[in-house]
C-alpha atoms as a PDB file:
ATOM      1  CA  UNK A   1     -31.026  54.654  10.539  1.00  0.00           C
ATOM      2  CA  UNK A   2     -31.819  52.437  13.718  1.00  0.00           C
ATOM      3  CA  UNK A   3     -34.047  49.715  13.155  1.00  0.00           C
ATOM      4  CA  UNK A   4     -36.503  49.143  15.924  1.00  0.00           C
ATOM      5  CA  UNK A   5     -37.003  45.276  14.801  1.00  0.00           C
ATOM      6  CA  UNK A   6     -37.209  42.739  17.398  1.00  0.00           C
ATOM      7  CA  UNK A   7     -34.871  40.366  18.089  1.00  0.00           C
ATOM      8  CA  UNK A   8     -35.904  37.038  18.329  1.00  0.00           C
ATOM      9  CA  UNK A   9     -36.118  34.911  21.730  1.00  0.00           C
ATOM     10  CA  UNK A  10     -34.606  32.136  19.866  1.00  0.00           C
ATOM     11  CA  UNK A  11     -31.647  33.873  18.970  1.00  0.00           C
ATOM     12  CA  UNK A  12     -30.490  34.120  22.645  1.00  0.00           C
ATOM     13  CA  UNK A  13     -30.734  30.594  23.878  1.00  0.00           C
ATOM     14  CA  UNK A  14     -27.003  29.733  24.331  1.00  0.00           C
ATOM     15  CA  UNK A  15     -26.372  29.980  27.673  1.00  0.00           C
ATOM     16  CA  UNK A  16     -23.258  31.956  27.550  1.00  0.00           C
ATOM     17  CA  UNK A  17     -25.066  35.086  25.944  1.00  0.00           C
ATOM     18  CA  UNK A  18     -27.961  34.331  27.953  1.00  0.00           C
ATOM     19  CA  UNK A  19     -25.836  34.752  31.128  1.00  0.00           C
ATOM     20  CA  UNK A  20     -23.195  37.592  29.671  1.00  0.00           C
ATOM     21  CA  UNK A  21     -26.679  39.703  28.925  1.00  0.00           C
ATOM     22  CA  UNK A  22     -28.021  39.798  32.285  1.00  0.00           C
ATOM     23  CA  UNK A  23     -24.454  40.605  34.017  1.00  0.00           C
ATOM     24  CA  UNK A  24     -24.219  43.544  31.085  1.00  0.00           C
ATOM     25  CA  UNK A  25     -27.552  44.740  31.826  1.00  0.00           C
ATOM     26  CA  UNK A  26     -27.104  44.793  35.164  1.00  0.00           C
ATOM     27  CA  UNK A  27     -24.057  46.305  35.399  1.00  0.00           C
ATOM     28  CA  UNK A  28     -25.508  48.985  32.629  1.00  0.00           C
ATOM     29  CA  UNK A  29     -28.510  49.478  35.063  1.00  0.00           C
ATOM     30  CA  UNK A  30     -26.004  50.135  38.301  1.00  0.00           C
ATOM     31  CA  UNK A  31     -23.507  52.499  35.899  1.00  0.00           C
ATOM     32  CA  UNK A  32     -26.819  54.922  34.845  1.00  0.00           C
ATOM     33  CA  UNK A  33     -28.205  54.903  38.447  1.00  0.00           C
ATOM     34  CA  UNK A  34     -25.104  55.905  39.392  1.00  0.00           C
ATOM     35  CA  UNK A  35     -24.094  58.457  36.893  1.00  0.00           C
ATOM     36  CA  UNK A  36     -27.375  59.843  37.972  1.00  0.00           C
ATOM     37  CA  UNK A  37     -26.742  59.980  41.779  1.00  0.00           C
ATOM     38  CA  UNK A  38     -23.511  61.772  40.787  1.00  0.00           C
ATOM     39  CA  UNK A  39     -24.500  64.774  38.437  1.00  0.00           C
ATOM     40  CA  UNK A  40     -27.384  65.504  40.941  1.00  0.00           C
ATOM     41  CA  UNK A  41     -25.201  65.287  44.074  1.00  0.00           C
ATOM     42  CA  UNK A  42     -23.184  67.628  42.042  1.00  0.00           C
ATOM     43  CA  UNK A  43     -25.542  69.682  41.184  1.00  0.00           C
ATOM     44  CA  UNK A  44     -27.487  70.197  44.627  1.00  0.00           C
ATOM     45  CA  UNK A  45     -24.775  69.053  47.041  1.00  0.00           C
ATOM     46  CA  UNK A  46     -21.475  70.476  45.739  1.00  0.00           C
ATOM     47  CA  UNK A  47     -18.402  69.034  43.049  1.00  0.00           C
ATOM     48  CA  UNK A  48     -17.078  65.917  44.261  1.00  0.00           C
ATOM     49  CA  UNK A  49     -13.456  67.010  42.190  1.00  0.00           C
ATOM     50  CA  UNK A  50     -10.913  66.776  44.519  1.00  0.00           C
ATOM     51  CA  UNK A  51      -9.485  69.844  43.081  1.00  0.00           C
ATOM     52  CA  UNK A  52     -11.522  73.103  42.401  1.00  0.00           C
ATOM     53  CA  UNK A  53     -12.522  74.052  38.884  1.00  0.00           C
ATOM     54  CA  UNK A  54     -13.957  76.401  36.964  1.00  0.00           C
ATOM     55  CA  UNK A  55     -17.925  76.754  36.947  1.00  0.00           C
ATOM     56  CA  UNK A  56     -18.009  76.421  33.363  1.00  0.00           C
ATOM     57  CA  UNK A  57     -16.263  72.691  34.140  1.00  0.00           C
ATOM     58  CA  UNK A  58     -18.491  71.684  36.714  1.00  0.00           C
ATOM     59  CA  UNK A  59     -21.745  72.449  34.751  1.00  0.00           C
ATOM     60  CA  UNK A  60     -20.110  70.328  31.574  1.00  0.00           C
ATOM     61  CA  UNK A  61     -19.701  67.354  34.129  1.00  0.00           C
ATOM     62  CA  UNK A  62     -23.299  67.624  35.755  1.00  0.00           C
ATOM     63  CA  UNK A  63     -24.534  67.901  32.161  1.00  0.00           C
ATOM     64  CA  UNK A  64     -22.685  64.937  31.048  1.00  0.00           C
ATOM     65  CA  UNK A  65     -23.294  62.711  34.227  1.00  0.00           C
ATOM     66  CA  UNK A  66     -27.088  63.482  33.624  1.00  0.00           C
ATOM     67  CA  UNK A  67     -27.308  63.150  29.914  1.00  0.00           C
ATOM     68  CA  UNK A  68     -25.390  60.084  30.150  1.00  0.00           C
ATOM     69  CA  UNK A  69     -27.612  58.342  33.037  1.00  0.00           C
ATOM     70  CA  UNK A  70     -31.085  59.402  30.885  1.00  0.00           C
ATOM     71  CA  UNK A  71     -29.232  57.941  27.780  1.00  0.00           C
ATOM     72  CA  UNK A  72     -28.399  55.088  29.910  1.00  0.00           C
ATOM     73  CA  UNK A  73     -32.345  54.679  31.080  1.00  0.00           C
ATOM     74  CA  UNK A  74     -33.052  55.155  27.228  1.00  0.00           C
ATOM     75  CA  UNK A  75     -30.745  52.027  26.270  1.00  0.00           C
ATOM     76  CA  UNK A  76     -32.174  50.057  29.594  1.00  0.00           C
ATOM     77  CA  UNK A  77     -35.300  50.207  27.790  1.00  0.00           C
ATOM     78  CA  UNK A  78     -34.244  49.649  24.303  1.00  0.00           C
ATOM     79  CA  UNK A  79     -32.363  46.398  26.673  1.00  0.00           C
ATOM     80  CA  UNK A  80     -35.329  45.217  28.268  1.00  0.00           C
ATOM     81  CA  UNK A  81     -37.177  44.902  24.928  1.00  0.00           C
ATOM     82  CA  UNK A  82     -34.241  43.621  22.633  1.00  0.00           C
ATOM     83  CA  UNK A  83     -34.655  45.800  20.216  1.00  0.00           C
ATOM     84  CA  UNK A  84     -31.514  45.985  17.853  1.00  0.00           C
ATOM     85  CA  UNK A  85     -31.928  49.993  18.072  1.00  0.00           C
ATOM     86  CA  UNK A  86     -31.546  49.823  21.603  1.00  0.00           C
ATOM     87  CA  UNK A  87     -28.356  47.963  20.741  1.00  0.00           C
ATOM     88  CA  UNK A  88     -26.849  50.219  18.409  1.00  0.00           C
ATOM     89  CA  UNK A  89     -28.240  53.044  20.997  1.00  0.00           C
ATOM     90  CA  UNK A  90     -26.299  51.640  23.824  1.00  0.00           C
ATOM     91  CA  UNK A  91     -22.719  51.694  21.772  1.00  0.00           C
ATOM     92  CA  UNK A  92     -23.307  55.195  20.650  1.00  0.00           C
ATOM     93  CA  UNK A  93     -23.613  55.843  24.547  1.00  0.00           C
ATOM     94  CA  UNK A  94     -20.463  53.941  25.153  1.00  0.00           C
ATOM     95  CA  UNK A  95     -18.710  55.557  23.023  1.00  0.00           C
ATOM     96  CA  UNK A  96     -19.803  59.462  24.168  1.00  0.00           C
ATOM     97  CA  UNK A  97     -18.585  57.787  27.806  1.00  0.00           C
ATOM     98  CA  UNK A  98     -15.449  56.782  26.905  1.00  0.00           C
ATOM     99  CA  UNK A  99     -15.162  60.472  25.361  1.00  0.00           C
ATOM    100  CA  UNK A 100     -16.417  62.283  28.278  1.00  0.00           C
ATOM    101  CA  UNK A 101     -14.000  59.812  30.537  1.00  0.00           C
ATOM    102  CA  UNK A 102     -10.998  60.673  28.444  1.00  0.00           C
ATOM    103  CA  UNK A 103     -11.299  64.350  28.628  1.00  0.00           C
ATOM    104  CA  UNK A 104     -12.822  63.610  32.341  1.00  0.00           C
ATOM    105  CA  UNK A 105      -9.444  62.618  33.257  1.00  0.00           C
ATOM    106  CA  UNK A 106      -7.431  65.705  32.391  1.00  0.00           C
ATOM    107  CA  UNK A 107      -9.919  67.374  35.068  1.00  0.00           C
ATOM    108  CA  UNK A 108      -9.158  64.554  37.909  1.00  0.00           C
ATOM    109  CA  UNK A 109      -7.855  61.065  37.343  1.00  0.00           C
ATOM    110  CA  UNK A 110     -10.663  58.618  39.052  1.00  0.00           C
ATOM    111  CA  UNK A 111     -12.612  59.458  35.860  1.00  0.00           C
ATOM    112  CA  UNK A 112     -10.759  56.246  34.213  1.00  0.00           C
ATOM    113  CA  UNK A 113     -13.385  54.476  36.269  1.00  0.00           C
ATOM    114  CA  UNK A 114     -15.962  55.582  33.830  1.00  0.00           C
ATOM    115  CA  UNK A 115     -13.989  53.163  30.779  1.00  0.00           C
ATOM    116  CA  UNK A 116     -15.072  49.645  32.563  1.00  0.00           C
ATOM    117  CA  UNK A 117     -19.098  49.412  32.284  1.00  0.00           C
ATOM    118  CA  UNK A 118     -18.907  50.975  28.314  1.00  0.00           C
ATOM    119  CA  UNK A 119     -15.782  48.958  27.374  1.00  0.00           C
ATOM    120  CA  UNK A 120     -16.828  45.350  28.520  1.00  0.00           C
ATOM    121  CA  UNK A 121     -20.682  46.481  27.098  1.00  0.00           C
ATOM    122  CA  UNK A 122     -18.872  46.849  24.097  1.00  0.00           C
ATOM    123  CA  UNK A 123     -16.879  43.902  24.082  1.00  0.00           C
ATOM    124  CA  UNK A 124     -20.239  41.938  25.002  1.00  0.00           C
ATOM    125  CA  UNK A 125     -21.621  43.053  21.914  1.00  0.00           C
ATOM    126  CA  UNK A 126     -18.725  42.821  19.722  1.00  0.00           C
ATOM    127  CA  UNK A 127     -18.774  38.991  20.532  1.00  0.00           C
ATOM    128  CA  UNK A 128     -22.002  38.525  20.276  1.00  0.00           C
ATOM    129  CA  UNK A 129     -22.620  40.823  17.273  1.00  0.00           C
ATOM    130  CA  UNK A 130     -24.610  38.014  15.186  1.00  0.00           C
ATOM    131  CA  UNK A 131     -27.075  37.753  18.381  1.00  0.00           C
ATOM    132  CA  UNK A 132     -27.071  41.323  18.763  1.00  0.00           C
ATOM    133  CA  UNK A 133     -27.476  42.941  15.171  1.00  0.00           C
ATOM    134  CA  UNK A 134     -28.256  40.206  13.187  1.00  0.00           C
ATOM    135  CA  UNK A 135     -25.164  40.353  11.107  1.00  0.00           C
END
């Protein structure tokens, strides 16, 4: 079960996490603004593939890129008030990315673009997992 306890100030006063937070969170709060942009430009403008699909594949992206922005807004939050759920939140979202941008690129190849935000959040955490998850 995710635990919802806080973590404490204290625990992130090296400067090195301090500084490797706000570049993650930033970077997490530019990849869900813009995985929302693209499911709704998708689904009001038009696909952005460079090849045409099937319907049924073009509804399964602009689901994904806009359940994977609100999960992102979800883990901003759980971010913003270091809450070691929002943590463990945020890697389950990584890892349903990394998914979708797997099988993403057997429909067009520029999906390998979606691997860089979730794999360095990951890495962030994974080296800072005692900050993180009190481990």
């Amino acid at each position: 079960m995710i635990s919802n306890k806080l973590i404490s100030p204290s625990s992130i006063d090296s400067t090195s996490s301090l500084i490797g937070f706000k570049r993650h969170f930033g970077w997490w709060i530019f990849n869900t603004f813009l995985r929302i942009v693209f499911g709704l430009y998708n689904l009001f403008i038009g696909s952005m593939l460079d090849n045409p699909a099937p319907k049924i594949v073009t509804n399964f992206i602009i689901f994904m890129f806009l359940f994977l922005g609100i999960s992102g807004i979800i883990c901003t939050v759980g971010w913003g008030l270091k809450r070691s759920g929002g943590y463990k939140y945020t890697l389950f979202v990584c890892l349903i990315t990394i998914f979708f941008d797997i099988w993403g690129m057997t429909v067009q190849l520029t999906a390998m673009v979606g691997f860089i935000v979730p794999t360095f959040t990951m890495i962030h955490f994974y080296r800072n997992r005692r900050i993180y998850f009190n481990i």
